[in-house]
PDB file of N, CA and C in Angstrom:
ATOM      1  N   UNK A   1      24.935  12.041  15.944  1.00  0.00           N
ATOM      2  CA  UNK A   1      23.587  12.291  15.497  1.00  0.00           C
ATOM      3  C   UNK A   1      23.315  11.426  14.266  1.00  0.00           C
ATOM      4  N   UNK A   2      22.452  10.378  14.399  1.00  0.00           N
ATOM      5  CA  UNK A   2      21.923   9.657  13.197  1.00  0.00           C
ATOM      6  C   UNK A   2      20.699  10.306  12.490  1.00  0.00           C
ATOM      7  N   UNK A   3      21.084  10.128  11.240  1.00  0.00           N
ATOM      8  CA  UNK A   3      19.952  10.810   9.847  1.00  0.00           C
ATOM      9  C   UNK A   3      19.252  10.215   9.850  1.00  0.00           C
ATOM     10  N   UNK A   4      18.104  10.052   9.458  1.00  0.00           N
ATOM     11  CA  UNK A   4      17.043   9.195   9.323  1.00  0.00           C
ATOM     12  C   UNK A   4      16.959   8.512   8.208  1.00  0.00           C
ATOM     13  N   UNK A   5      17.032   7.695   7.832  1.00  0.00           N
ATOM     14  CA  UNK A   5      16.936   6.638   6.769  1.00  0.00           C
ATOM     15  C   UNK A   5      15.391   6.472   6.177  1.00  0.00           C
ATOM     16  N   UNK A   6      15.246   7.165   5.018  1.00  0.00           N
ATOM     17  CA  UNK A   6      14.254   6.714   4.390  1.00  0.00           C
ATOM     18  C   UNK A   6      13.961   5.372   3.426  1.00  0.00           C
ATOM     19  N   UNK A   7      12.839   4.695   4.267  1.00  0.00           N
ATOM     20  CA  UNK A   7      12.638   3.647   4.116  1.00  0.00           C
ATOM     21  C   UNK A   7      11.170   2.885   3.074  1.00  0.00           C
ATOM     22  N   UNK A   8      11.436   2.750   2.125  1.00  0.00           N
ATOM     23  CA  UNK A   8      10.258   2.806   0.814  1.00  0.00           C
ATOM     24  C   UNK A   8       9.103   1.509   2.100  1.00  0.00           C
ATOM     25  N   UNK A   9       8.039   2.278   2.137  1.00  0.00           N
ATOM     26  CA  UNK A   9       6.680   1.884   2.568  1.00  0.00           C
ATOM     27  C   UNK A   9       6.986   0.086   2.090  1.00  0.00           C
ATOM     28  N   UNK A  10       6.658  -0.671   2.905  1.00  0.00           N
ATOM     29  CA  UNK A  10       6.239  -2.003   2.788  1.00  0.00           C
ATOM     30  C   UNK A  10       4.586  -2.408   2.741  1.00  0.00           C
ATOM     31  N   UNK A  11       3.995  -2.140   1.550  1.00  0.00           N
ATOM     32  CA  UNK A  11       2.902  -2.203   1.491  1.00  0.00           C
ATOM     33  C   UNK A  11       2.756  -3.516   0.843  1.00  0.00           C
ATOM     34  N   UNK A  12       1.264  -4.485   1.046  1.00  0.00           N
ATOM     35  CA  UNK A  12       1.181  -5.696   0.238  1.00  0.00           C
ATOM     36  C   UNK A  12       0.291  -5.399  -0.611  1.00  0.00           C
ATOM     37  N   UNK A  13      -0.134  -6.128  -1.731  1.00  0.00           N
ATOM     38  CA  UNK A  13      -0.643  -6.154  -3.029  1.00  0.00           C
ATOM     39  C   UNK A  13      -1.811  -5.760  -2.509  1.00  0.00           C
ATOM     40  N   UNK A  14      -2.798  -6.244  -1.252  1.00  0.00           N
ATOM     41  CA  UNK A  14      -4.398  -6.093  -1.362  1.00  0.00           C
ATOM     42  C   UNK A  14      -4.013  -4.222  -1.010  1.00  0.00           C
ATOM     43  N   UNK A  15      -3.043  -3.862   0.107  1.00  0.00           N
ATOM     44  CA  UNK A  15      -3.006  -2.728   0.426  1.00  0.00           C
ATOM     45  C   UNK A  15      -2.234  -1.661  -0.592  1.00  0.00           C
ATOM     46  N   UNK A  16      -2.101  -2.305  -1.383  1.00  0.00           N
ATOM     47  CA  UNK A  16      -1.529  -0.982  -2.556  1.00  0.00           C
ATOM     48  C   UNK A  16      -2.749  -0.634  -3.044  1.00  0.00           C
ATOM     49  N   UNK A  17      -3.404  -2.020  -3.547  1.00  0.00           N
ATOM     50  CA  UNK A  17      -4.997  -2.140  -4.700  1.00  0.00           C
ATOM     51  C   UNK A  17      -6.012  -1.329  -4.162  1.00  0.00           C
ATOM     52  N   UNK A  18      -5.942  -1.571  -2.179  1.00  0.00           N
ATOM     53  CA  UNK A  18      -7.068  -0.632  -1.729  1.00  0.00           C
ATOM     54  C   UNK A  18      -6.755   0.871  -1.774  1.00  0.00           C
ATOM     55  N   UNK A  19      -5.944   0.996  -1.425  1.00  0.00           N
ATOM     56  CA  UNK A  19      -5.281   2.175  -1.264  1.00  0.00           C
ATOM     57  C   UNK A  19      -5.362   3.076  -3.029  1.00  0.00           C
ATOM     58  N   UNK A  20      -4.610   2.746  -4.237  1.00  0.00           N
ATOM     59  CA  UNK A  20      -4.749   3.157  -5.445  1.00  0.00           C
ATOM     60  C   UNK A  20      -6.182   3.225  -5.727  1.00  0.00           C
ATOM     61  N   UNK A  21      -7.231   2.625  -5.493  1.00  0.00           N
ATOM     62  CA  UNK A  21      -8.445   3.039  -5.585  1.00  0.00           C
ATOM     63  C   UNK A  21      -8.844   4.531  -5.020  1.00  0.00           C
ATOM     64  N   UNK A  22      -8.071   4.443  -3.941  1.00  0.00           N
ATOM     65  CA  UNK A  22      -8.655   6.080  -3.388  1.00  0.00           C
ATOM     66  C   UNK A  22      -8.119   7.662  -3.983  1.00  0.00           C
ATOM     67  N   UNK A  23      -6.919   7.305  -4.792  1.00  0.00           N
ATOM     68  CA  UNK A  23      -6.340   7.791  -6.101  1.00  0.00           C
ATOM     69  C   UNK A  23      -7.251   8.866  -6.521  1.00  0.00           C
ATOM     70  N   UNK A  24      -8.460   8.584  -6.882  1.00  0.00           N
ATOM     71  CA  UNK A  24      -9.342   8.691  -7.946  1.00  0.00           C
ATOM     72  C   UNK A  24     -10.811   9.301  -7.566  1.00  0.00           C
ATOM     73  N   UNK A  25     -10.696   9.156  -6.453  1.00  0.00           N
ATOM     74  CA  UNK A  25     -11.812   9.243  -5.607  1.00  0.00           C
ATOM     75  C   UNK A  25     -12.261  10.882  -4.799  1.00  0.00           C
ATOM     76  N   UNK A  26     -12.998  11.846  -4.969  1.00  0.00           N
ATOM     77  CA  UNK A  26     -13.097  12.772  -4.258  1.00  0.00           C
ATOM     78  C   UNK A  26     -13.104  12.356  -2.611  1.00  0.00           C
ATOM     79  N   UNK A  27     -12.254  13.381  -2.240  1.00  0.00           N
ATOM     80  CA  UNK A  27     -11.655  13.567  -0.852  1.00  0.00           C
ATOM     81  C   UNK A  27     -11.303  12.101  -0.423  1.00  0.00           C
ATOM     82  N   UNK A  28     -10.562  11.594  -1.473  1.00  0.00           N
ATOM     83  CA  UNK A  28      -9.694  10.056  -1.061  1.00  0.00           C
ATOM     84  C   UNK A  28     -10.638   9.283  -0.669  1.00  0.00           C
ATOM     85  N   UNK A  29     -12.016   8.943  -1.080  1.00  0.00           N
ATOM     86  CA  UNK A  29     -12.376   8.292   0.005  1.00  0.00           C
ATOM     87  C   UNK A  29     -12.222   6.687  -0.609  1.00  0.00           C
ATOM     88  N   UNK A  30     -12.232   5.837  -0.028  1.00  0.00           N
ATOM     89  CA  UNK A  30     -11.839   4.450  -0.163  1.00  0.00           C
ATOM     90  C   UNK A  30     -12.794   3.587  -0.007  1.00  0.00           C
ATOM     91  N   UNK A  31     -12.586   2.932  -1.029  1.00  0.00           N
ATOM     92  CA  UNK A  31     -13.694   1.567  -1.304  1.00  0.00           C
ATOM     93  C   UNK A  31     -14.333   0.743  -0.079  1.00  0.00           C
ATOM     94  N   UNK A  32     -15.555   0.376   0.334  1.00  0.00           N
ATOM     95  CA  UNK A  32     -16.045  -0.911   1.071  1.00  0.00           C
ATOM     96  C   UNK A  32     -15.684  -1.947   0.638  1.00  0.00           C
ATOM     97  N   UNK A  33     -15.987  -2.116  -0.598  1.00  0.00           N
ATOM     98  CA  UNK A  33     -15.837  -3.143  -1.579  1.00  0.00           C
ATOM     99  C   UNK A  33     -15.304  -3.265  -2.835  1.00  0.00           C
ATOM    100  N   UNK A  34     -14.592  -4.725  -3.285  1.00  0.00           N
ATOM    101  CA  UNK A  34     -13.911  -4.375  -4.072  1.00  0.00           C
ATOM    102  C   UNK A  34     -14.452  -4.253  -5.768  1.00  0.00           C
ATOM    103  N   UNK A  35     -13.930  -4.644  -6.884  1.00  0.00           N
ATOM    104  CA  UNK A  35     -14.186  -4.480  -7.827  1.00  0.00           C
ATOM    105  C   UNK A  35     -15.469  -5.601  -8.285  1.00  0.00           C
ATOM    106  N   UNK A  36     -15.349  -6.947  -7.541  1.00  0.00           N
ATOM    107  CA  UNK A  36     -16.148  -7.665  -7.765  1.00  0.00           C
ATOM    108  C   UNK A  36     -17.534  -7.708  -6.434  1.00  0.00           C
ATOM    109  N   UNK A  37     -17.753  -6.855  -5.693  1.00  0.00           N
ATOM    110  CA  UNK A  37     -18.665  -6.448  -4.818  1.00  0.00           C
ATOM    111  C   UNK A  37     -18.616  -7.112  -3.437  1.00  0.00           C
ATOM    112  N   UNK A  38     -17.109  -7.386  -3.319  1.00  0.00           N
ATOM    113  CA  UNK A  38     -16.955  -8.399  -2.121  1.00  0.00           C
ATOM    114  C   UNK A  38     -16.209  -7.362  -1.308  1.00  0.00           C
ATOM    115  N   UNK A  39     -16.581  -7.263   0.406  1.00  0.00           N
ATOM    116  CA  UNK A  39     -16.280  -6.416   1.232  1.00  0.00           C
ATOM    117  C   UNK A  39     -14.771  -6.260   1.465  1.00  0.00           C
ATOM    118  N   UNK A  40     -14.130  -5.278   1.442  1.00  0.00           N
ATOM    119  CA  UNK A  40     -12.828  -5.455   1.952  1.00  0.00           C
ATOM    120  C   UNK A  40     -12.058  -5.922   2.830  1.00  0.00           C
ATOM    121  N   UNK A  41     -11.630  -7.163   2.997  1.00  0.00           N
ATOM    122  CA  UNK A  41     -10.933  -7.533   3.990  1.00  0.00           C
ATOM    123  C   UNK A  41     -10.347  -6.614   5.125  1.00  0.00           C
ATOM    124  N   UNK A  42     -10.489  -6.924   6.835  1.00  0.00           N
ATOM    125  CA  UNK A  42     -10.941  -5.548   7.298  1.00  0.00           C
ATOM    126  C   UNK A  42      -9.873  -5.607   8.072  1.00  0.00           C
ATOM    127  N   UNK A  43      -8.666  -6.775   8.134  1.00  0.00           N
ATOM    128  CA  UNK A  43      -7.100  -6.947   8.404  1.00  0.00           C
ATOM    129  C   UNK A  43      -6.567  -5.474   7.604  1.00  0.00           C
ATOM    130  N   UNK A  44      -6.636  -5.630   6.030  1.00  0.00           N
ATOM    131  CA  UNK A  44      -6.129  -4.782   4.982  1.00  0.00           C
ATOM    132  C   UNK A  44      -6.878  -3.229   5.368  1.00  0.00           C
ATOM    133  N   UNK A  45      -7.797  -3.023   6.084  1.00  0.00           N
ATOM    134  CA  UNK A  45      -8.409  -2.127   6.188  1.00  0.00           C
ATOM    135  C   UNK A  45      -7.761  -1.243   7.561  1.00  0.00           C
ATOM    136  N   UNK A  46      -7.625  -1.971   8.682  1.00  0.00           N
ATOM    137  CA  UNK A  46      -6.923  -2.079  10.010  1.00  0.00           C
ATOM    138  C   UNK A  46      -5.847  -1.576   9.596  1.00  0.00           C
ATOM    139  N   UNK A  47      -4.577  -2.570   8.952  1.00  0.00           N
ATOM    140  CA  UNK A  47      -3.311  -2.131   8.578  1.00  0.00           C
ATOM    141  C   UNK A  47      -2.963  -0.620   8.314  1.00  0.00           C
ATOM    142  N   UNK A  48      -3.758  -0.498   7.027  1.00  0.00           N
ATOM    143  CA  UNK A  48      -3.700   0.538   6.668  1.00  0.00           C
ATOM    144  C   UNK A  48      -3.698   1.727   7.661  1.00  0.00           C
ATOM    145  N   UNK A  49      -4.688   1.421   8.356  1.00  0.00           N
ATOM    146  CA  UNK A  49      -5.079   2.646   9.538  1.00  0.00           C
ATOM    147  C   UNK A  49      -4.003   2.947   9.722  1.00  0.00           C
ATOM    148  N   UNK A  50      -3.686   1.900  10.863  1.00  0.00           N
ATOM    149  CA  UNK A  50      -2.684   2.092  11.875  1.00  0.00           C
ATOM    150  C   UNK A  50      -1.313   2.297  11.417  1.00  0.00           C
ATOM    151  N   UNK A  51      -1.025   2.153  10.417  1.00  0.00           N
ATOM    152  CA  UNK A  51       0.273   2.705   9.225  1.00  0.00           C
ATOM    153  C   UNK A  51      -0.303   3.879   9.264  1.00  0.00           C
ATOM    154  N   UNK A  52      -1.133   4.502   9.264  1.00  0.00           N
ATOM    155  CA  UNK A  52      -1.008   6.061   8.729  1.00  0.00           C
ATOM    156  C   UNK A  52      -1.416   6.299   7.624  1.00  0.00           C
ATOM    157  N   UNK A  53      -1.911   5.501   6.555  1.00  0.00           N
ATOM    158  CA  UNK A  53      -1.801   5.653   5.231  1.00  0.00           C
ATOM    159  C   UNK A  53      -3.497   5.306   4.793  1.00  0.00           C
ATOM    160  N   UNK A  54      -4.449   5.323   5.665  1.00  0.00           N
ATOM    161  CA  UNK A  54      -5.759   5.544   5.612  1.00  0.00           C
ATOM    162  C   UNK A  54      -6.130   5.967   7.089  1.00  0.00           C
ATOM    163  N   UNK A  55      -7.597   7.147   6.920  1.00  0.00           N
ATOM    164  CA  UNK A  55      -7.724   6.938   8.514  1.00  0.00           C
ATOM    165  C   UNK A  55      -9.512   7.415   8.360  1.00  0.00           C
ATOM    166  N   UNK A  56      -9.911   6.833   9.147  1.00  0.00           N
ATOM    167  CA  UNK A  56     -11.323   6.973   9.425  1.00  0.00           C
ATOM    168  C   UNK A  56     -12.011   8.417   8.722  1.00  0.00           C
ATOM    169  N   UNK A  57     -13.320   8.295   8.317  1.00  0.00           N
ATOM    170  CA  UNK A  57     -13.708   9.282   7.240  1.00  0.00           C
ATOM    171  C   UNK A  57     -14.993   9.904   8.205  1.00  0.00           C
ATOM    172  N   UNK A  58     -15.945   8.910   8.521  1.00  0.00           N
ATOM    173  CA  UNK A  58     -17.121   9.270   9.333  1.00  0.00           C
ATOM    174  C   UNK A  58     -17.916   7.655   9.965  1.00  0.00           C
ATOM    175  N   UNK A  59     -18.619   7.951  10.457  1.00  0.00           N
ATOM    176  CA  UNK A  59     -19.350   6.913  10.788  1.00  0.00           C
ATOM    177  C   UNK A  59     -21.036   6.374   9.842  1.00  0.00           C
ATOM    178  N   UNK A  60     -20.642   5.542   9.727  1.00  0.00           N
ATOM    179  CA  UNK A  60     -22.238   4.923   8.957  1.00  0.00           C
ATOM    180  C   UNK A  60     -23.136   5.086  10.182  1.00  0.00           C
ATOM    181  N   UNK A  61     -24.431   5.645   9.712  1.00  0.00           N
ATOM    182  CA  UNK A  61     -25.490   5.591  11.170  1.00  0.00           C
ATOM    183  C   UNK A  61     -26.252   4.097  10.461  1.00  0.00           C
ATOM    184  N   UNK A  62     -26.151   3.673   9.478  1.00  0.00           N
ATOM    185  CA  UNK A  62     -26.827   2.336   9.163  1.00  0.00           C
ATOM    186  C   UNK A  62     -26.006   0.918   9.284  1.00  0.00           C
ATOM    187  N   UNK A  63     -24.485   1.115   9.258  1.00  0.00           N
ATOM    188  CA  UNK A  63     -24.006  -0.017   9.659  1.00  0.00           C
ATOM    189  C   UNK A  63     -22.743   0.446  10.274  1.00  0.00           C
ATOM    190  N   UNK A  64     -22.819   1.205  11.595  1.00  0.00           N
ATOM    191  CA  UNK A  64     -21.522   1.542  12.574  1.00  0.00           C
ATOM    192  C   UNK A  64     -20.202   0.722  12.738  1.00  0.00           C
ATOM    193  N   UNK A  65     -20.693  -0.975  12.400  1.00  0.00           N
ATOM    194  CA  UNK A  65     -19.363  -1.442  12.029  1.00  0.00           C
ATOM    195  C   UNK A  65     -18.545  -1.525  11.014  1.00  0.00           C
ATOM    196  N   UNK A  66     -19.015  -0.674   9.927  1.00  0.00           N
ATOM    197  CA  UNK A  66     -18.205  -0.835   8.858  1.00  0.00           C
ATOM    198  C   UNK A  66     -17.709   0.658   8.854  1.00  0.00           C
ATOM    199  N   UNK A  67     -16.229   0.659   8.820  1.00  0.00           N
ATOM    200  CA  UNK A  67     -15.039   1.491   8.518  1.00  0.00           C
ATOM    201  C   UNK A  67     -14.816   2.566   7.479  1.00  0.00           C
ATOM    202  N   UNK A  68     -15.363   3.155   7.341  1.00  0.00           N
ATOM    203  CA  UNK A  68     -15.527   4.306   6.221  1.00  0.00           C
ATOM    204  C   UNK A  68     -14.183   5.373   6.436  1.00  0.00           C
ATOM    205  N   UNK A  69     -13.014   4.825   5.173  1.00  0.00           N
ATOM    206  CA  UNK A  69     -11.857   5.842   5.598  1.00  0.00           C
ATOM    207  C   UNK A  69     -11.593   6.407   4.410  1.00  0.00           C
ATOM    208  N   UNK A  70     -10.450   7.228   4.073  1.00  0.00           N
ATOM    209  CA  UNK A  70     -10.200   8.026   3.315  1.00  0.00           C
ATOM    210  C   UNK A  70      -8.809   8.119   2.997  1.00  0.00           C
ATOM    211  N   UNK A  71      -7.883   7.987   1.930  1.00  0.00           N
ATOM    212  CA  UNK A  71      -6.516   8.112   2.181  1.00  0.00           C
ATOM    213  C   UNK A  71      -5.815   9.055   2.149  1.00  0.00           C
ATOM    214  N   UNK A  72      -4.810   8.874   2.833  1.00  0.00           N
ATOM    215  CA  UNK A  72      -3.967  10.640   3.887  1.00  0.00           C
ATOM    216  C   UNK A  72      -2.944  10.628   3.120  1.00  0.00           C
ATOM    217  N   UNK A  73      -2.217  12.110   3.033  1.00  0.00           N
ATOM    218  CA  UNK A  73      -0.982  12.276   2.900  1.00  0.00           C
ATOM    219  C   UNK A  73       0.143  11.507   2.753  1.00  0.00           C
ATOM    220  N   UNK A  74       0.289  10.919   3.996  1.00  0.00           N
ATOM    221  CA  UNK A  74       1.190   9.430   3.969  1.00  0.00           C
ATOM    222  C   UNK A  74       0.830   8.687   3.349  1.00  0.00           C
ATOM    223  N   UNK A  75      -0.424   7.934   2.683  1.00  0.00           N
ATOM    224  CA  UNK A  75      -0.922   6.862   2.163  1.00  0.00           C
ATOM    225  C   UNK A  75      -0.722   7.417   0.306  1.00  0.00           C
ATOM    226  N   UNK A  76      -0.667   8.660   0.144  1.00  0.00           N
ATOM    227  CA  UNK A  76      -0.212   9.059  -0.758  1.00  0.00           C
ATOM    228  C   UNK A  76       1.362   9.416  -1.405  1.00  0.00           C
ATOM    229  N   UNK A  77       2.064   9.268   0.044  1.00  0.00           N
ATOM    230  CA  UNK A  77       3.604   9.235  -0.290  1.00  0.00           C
ATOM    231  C   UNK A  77       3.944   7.828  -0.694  1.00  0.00           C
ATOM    232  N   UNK A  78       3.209   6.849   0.118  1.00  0.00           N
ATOM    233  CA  UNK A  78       3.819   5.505   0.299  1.00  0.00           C
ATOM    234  C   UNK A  78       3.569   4.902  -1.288  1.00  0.00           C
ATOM    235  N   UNK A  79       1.887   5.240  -1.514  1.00  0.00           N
ATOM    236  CA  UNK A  79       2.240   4.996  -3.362  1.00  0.00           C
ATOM    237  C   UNK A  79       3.242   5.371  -4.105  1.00  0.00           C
ATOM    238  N   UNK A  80       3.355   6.590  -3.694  1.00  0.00           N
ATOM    239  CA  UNK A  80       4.240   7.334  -4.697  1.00  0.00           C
ATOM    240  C   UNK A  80       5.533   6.268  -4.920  1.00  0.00           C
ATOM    241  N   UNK A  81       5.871   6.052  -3.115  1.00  0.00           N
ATOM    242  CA  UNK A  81       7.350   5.326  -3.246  1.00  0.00           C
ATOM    243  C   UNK A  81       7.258   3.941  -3.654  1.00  0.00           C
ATOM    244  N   UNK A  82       5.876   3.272  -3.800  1.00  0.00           N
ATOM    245  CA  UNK A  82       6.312   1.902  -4.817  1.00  0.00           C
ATOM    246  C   UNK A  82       5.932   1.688  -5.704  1.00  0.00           C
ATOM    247  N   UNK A  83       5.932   2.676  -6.602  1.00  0.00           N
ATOM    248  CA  UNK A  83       6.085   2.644  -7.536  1.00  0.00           C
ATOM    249  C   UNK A  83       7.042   2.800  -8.423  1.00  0.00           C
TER     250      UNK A  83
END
């Protein structure tokens, strides 16, 4: 029987930055844009998802393609661990 090996989150710099923004934020919710009003790269936005460590919040009825998420549990361990 193998233990499971805990393995510190491999997160990159844009996905720590997006992610620590939601820190701060009632009910995690996470930035469109960043500090200088430029949209979030939507690779870094994707990633995140599908890691577990952000996940969809609601839908915009004014612009349905943009990604409105929130960060989870996991997205809150994975800070924890790189830090």
């Amino acid at each position: 029987m193998d233990a499971k090996v805990s393995k510190s989150p491999r997160l990159s710099m844009a996905q720590k930055k997006w992610l620590t923004r939601g820190l701060t934020q009632p009910g995690g919710k996470l930035p469109l844009f960043d500090e200088n009003g430029k949209k979030i790269n939507q690779q870094v936005v994707r990633k995140c998802v599908d890691a577990g460590w952000a996940e969809p919040w609601f839908t915009n009825q004014l612009k349905p393609d943009w990604l409105i998420c929130k960060l989870t549990d996991d997205g809150r361990h994975a800070l924890n661990q790189t830090n």
